[in-house]
C-alpha atoms as a PDB file:
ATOM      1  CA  UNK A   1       0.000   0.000   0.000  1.00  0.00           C
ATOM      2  CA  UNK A   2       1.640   3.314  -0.906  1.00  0.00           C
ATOM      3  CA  UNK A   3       2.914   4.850   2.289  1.00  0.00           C
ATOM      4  CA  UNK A   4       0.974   8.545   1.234  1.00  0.00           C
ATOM      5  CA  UNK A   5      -2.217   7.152   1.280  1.00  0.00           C
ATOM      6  CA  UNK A   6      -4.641   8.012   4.276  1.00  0.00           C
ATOM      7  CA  UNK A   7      -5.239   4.470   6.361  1.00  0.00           C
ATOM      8  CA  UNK A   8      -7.351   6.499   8.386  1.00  0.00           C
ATOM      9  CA  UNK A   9      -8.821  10.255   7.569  1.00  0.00           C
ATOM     10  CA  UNK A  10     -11.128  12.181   9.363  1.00  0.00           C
ATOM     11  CA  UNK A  11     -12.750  15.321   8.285  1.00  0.00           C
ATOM     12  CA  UNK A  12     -14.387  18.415   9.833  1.00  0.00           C
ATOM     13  CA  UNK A  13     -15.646  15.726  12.437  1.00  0.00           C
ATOM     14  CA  UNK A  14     -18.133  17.117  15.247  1.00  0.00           C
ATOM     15  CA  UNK A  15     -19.577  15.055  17.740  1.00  0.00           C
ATOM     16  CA  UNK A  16     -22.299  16.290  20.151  1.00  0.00           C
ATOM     17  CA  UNK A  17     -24.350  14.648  23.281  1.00  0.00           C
ATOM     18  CA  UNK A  18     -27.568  15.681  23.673  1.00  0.00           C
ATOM     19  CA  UNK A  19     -27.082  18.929  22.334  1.00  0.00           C
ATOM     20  CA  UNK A  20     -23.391  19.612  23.751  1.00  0.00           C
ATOM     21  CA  UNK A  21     -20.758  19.674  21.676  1.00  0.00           C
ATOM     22  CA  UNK A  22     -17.522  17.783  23.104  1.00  0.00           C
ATOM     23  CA  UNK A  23     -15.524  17.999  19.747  1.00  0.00           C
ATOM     24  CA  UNK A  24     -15.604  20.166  16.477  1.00  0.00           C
ATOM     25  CA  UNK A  25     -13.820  20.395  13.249  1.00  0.00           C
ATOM     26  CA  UNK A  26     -11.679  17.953  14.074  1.00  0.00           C
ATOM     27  CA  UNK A  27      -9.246  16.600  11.155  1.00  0.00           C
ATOM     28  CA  UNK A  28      -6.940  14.049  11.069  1.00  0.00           C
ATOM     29  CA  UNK A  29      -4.719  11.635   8.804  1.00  0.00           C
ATOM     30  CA  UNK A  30      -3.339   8.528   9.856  1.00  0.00           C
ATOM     31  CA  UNK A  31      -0.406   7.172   7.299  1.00  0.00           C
ATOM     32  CA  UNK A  32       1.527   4.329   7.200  1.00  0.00           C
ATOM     33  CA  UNK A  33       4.886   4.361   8.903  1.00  0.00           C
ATOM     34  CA  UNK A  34       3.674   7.858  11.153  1.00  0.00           C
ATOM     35  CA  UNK A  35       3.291   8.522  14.567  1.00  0.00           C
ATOM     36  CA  UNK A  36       0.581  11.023  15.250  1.00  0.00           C
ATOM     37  CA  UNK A  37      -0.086  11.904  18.983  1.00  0.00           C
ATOM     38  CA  UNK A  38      -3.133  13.090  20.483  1.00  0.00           C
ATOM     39  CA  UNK A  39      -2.546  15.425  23.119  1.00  0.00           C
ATOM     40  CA  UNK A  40      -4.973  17.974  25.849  1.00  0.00           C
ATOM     41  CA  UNK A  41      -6.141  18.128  28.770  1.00  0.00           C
ATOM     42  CA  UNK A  42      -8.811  16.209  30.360  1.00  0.00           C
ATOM     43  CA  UNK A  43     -12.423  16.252  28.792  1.00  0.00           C
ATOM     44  CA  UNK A  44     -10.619  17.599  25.565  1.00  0.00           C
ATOM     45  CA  UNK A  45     -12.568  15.301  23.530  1.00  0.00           C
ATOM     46  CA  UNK A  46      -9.090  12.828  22.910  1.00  0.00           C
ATOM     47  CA  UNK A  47     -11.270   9.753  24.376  1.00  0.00           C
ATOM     48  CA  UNK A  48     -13.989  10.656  21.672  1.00  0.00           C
ATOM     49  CA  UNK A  49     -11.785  11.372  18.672  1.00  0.00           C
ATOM     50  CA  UNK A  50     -10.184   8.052  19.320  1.00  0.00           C
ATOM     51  CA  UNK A  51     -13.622   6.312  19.369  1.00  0.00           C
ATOM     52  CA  UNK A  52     -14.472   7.957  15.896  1.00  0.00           C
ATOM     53  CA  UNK A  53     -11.370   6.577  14.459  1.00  0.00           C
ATOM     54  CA  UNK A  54     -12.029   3.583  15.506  1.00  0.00           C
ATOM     55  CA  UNK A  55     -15.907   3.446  14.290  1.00  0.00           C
ATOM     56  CA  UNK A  56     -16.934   3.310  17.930  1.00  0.00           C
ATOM     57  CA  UNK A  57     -18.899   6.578  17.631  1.00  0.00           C
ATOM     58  CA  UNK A  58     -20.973   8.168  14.471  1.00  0.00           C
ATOM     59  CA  UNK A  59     -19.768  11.643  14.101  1.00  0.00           C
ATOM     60  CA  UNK A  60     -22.982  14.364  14.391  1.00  0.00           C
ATOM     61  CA  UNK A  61     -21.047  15.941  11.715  1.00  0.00           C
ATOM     62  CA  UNK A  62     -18.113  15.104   9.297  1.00  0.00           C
ATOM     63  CA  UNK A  63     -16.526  12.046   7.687  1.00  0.00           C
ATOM     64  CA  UNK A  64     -14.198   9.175   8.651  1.00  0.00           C
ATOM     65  CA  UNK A  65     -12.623   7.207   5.352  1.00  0.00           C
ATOM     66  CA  UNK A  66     -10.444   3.732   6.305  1.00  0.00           C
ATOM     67  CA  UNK A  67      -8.451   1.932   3.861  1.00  0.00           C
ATOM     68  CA  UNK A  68     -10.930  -1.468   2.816  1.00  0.00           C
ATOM     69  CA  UNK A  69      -9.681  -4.158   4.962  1.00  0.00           C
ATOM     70  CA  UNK A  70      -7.898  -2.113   7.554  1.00  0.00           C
ATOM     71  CA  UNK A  71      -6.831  -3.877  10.370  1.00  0.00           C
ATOM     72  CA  UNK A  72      -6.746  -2.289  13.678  1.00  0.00           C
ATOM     73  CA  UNK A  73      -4.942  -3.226  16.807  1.00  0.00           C
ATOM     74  CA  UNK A  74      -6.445  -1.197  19.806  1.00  0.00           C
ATOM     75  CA  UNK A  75      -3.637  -1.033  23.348  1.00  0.00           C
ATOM     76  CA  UNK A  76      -6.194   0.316  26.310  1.00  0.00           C
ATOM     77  CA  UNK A  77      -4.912   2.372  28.755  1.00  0.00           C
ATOM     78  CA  UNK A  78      -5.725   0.264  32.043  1.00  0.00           C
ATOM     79  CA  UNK A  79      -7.288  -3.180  32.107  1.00  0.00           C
ATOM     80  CA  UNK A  80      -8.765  -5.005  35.309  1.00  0.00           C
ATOM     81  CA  UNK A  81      -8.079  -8.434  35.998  1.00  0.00           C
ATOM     82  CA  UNK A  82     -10.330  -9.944  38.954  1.00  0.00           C
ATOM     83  CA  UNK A  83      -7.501 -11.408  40.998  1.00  0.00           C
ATOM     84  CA  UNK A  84      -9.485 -14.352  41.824  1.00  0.00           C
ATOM     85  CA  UNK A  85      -9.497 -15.339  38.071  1.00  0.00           C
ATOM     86  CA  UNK A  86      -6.500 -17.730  37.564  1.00  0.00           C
ATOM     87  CA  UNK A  87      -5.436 -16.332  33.959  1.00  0.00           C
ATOM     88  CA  UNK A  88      -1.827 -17.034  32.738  1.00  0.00           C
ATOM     89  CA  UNK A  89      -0.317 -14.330  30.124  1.00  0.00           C
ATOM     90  CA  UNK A  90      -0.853 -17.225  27.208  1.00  0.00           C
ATOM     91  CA  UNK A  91      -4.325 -18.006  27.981  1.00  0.00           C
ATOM     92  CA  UNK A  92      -5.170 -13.945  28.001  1.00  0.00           C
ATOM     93  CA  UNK A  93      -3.402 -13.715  24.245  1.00  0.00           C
ATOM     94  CA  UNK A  94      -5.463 -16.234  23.254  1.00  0.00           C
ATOM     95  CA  UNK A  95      -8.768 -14.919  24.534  1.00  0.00           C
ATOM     96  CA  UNK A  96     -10.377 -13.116  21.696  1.00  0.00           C
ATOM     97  CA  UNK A  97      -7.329 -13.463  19.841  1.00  0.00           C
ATOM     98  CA  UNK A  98      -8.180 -13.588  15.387  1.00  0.00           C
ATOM     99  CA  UNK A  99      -9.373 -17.144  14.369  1.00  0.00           C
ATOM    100  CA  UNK A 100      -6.119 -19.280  12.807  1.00  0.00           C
ATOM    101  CA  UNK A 101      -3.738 -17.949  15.508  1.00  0.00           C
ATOM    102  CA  UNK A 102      -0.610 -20.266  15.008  1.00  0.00           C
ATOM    103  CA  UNK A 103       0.759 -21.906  17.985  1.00  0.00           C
ATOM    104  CA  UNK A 104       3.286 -20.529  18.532  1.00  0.00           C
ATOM    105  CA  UNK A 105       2.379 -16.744  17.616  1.00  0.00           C
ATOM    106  CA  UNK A 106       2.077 -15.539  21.599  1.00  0.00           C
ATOM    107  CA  UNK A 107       5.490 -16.605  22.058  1.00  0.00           C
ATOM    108  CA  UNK A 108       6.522 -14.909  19.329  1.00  0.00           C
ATOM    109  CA  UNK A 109       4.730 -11.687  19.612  1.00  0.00           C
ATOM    110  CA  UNK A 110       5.612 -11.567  23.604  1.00  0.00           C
ATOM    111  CA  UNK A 111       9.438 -11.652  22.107  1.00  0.00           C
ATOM    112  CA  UNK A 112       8.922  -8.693  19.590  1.00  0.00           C
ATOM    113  CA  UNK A 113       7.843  -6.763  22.735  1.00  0.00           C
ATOM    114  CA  UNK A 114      10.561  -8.111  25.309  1.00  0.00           C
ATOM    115  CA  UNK A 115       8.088 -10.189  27.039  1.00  0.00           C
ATOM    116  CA  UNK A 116       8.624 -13.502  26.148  1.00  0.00           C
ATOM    117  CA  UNK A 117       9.671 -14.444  30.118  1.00  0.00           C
ATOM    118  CA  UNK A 118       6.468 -13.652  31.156  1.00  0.00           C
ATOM    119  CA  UNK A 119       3.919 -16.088  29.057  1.00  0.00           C
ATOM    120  CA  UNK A 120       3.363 -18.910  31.387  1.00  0.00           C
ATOM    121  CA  UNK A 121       3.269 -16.261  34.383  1.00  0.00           C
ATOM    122  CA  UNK A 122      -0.692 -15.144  36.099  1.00  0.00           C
ATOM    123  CA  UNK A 123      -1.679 -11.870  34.890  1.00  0.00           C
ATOM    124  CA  UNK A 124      -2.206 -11.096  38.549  1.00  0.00           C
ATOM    125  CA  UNK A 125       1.700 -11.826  39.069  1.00  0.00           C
ATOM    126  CA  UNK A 126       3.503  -9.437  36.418  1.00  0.00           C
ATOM    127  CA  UNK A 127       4.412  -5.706  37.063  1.00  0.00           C
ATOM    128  CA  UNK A 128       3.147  -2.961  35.534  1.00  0.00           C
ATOM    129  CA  UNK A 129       5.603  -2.763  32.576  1.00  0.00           C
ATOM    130  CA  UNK A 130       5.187  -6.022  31.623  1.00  0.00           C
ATOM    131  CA  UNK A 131       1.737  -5.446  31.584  1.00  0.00           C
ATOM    132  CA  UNK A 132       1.989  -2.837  29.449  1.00  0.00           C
ATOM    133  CA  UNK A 133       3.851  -5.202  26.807  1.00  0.00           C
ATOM    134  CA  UNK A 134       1.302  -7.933  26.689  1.00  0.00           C
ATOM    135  CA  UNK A 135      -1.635  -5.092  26.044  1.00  0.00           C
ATOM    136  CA  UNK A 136       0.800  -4.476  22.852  1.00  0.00           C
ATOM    137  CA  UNK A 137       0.981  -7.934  22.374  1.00  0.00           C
ATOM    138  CA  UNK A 138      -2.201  -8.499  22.337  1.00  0.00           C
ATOM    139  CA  UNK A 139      -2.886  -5.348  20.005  1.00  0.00           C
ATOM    140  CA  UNK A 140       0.118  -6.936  17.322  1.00  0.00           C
ATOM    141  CA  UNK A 141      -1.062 -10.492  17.336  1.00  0.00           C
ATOM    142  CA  UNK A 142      -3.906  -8.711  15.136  1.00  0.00           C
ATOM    143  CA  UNK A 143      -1.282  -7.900  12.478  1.00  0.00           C
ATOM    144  CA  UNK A 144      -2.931  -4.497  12.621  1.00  0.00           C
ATOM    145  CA  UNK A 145      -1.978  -1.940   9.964  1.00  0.00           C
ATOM    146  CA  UNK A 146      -2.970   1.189  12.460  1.00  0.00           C
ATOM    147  CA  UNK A 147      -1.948   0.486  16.259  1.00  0.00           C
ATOM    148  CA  UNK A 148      -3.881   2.678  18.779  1.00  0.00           C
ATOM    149  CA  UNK A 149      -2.097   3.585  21.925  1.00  0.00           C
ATOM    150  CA  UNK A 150      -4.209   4.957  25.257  1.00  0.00           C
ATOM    151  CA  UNK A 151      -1.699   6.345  27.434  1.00  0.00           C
ATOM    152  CA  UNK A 152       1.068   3.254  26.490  1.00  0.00           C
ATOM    153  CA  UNK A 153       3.034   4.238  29.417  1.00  0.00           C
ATOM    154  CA  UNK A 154       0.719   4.269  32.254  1.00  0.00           C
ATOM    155  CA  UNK A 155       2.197   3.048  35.483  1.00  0.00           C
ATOM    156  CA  UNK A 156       5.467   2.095  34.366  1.00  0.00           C
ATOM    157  CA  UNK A 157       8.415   3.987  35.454  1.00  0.00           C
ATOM    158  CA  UNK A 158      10.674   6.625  33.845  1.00  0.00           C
ATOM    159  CA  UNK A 159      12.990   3.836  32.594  1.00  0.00           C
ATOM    160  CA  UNK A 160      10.304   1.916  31.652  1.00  0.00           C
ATOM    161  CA  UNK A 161       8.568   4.087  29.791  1.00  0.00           C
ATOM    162  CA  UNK A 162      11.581   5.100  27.355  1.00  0.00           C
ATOM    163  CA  UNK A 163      12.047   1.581  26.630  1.00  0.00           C
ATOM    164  CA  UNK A 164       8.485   0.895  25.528  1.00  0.00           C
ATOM    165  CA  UNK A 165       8.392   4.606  23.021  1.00  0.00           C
ATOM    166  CA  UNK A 166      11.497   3.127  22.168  1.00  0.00           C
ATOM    167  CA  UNK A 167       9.794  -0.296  21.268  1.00  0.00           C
ATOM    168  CA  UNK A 168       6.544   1.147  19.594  1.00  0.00           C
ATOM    169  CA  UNK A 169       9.253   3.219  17.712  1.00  0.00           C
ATOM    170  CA  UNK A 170      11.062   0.216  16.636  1.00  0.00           C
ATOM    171  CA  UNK A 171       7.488  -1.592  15.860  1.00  0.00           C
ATOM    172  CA  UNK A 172       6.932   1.346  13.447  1.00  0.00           C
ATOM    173  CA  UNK A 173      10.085   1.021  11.690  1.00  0.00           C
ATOM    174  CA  UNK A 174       9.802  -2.426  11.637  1.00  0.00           C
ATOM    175  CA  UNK A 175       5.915  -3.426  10.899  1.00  0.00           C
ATOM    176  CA  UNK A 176       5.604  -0.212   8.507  1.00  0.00           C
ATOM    177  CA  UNK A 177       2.454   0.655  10.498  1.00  0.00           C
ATOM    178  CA  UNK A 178       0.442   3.774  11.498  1.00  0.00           C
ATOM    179  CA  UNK A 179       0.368   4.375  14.927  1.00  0.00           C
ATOM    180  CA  UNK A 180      -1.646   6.814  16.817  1.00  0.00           C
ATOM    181  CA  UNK A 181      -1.111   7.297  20.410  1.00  0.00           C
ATOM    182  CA  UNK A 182      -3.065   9.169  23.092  1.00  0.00           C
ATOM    183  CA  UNK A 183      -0.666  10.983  25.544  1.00  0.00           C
ATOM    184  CA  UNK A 184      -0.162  13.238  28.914  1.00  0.00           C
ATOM    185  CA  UNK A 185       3.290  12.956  28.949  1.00  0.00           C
ATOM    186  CA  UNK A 186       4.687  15.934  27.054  1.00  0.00           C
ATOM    187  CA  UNK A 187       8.116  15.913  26.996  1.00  0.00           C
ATOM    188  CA  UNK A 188       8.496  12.339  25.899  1.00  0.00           C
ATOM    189  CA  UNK A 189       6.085  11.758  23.533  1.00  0.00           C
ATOM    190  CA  UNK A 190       7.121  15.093  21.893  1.00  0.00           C
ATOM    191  CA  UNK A 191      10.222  13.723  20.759  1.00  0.00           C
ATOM    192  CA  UNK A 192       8.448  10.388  19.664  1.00  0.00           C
ATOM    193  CA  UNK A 193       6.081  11.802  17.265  1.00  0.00           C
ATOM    194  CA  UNK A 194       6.123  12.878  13.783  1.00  0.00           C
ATOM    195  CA  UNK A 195       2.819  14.696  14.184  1.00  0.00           C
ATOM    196  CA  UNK A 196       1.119  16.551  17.262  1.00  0.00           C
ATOM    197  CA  UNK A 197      -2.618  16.914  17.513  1.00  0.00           C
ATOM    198  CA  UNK A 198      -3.528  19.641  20.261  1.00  0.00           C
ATOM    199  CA  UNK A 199      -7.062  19.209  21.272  1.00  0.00           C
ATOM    200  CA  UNK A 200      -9.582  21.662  23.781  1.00  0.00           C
ATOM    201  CA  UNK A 201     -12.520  20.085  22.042  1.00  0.00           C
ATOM    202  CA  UNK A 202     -11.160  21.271  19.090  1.00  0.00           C
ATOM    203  CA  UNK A 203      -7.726  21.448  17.061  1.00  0.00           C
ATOM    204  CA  UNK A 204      -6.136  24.160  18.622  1.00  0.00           C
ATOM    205  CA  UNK A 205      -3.106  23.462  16.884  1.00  0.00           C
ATOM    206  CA  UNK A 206      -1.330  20.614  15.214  1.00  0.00           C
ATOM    207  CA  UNK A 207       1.634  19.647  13.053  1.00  0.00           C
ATOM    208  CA  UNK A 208       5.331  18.985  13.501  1.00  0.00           C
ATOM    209  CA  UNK A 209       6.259  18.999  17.395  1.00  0.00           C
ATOM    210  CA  UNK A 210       8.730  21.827  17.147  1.00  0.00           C
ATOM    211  CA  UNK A 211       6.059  23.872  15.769  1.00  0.00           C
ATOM    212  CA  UNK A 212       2.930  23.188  18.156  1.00  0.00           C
ATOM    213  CA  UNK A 213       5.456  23.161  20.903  1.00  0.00           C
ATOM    214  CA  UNK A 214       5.798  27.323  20.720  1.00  0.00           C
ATOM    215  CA  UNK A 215       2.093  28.189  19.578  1.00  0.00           C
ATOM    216  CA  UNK A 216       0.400  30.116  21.299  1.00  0.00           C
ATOM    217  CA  UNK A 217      -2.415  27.958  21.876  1.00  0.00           C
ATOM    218  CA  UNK A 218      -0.198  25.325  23.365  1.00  0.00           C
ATOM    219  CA  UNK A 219       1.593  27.571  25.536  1.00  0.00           C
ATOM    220  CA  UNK A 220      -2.009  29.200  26.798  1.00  0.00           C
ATOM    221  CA  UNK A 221      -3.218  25.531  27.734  1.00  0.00           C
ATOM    222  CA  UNK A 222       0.035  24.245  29.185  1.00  0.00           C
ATOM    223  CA  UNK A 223       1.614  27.353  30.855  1.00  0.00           C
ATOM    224  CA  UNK A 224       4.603  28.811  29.585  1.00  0.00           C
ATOM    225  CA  UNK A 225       6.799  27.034  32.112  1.00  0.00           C
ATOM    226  CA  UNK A 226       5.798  24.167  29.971  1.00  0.00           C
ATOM    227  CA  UNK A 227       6.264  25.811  26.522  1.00  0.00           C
ATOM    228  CA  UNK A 228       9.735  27.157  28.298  1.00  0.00           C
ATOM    229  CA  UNK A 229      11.474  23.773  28.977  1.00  0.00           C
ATOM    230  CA  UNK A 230      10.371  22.016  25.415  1.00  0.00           C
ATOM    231  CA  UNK A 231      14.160  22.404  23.818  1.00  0.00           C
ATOM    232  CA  UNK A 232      12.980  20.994  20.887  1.00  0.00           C
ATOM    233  CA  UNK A 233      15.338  20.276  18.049  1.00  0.00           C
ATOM    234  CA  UNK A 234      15.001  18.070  14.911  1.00  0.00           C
ATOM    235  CA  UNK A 235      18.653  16.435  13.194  1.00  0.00           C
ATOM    236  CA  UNK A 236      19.529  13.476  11.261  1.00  0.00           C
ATOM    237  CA  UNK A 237      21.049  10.720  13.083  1.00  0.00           C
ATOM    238  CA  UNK A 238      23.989   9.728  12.959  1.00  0.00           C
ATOM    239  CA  UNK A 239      24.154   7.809  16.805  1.00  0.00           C
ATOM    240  CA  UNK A 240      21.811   6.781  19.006  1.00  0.00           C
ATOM    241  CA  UNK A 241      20.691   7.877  22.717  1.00  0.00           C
ATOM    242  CA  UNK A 242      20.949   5.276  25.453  1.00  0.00           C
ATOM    243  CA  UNK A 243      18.177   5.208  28.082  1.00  0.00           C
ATOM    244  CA  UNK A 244      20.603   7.729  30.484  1.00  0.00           C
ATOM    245  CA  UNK A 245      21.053   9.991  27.292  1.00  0.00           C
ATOM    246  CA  UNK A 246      24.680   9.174  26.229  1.00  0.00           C
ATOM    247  CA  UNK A 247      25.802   9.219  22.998  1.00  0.00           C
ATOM    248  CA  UNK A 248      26.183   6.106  21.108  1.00  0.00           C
ATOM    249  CA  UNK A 249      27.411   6.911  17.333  1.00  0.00           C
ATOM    250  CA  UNK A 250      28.438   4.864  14.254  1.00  0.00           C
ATOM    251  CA  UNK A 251      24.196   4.518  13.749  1.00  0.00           C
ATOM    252  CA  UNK A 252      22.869   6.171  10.451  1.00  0.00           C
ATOM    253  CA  UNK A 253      19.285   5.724   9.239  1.00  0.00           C
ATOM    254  CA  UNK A 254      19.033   9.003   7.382  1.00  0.00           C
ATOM    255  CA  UNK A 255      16.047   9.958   9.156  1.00  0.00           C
ATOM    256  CA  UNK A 256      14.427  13.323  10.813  1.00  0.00           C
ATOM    257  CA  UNK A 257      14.305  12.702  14.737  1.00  0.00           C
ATOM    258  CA  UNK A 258      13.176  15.521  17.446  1.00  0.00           C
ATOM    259  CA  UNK A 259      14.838  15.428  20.793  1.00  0.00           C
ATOM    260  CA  UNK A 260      12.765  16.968  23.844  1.00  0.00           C
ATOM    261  CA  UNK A 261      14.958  18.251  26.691  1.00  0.00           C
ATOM    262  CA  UNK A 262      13.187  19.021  29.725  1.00  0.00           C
ATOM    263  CA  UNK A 263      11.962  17.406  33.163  1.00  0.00           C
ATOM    264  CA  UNK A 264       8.993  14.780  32.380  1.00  0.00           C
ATOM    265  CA  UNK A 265       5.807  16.774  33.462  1.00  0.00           C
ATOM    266  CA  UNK A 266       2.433  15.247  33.357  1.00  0.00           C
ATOM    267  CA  UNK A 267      -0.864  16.606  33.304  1.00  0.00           C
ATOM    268  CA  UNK A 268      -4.333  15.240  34.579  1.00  0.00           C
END
């Protein structure tokens, strides 16, 4: 499929409950190989746009076009597990899994995501982190062409959660997919992105991070203390960061990557 056409494109999209609007005008394109990140505070209408995407949720007004066939695999942002249900990581892959699953596809999906340790563990016994890589499992085993990401980090630590952008970055490169993800965490998902939507219940402002990073309607919903620390700076690479932010060169792909400097700062 050629990588400039639209798996997922949403136009002028309002949606309205009984008479209140919660999003409007909303526009967004979802290509393969691109990160685009949803970002805004709470009630901003992310939850919602997400659900139109996904053909959840009939827009009041505006369209939504998919590719034919598009294959979707959906990563929630929390999932509850009654501890009292014995469950083991293999039996929850399987569970709703697509019909003709090989046999040995959990294992090797749980390995793609640095998981593979975990698959004869309880759900009830992993930590959060590895938690977070069988939701992702569970979202690839779909062989999706469009992953969507609620909040991929939640509850794993600061280490943690640069080795799973780095993962869903490497899943990109690798599986050619789109990817959208839904995000608090500024700082790091602004330098994991290729494309920033800014959302107040409507598109404040959207486009490269660098760019949304100083406009003024980010800076008004954020703070400028926000807007201040957001180094942002975009250069080809010729090295690689490690996960304490030394230098590792001698590693060219010849792409574009932003860097985000700045203390993590999250917002509920």
């Amino acid at each position: 499929m050629n990588s400039l056409i639209p798996l997922i494109e949403v136009k002028n999209v309002d949606v309205s409950y009984s008479g209140h609007c919660v999003l409007s005008g909303a526009n967004v394109v979802v290509r393969r190989g691109e990160i685009v990140t949803l970002i805004g505070p709470n009630g901003a209408g992310k939850t919602t746009l997400v659900r139109v995407m996904l053909g959840l949720l009939r827009p009041t007004v505006g369209t939504v076009s998919r590719q034919p066939g598009l294959s979707i695999g959906y990563m929630p942002q929390r999932l509850s597990i009654d501890p009292a249900l014995p469950i083991t990581v293999k039996r929850f892959l399987q569970l709703g899994s697509p019909q003709g699953l090989r046999k040995d596809q959990c294992a090797e999906v749980l390995e793609e995501v640095g998981a593979g340790h975990v698959i004869a563990q309880p759900m009830q016994g992993i930590s959060g982190g590895e938690l977070q890589r069988v939701l992702l499992a569970r979202a690839l085993l779909r062989e999706p062409d469009v992953l969507v990401l609620d909040e991929p980090v939640q509850g794993v630590d600061l280490t943690g959660q640069a080795e799973l952008y780095r993962l869903i970055e490497g899943i990109r490169e690798h599986r050619n997919v789109g990817v959208v993800m839904v995000s608090h965490d500024l700082h790091v998902v602004m330098a994991q992105t290729d494309h920033v939507i800014c959302l107040n219940q409507h598109v404040c402002c959207a486009g490269h991070p660098s760019a949304v990073s100083v406009h003024p309607e980010f800076v008004a919903l954020f703070g400028t203390d926000v807007a201040s620390t957001l180094a942002v700076y975009a250069h080809k690479h010729d090295h690689e960061h490690t996960l304490d932010g030394h230098v590792e060169e001698g590693h060219v792909d010849g792409r574009e990557h932003v860097h985000v400097h700045g203390e993590s700062c999250h917002h509920g």
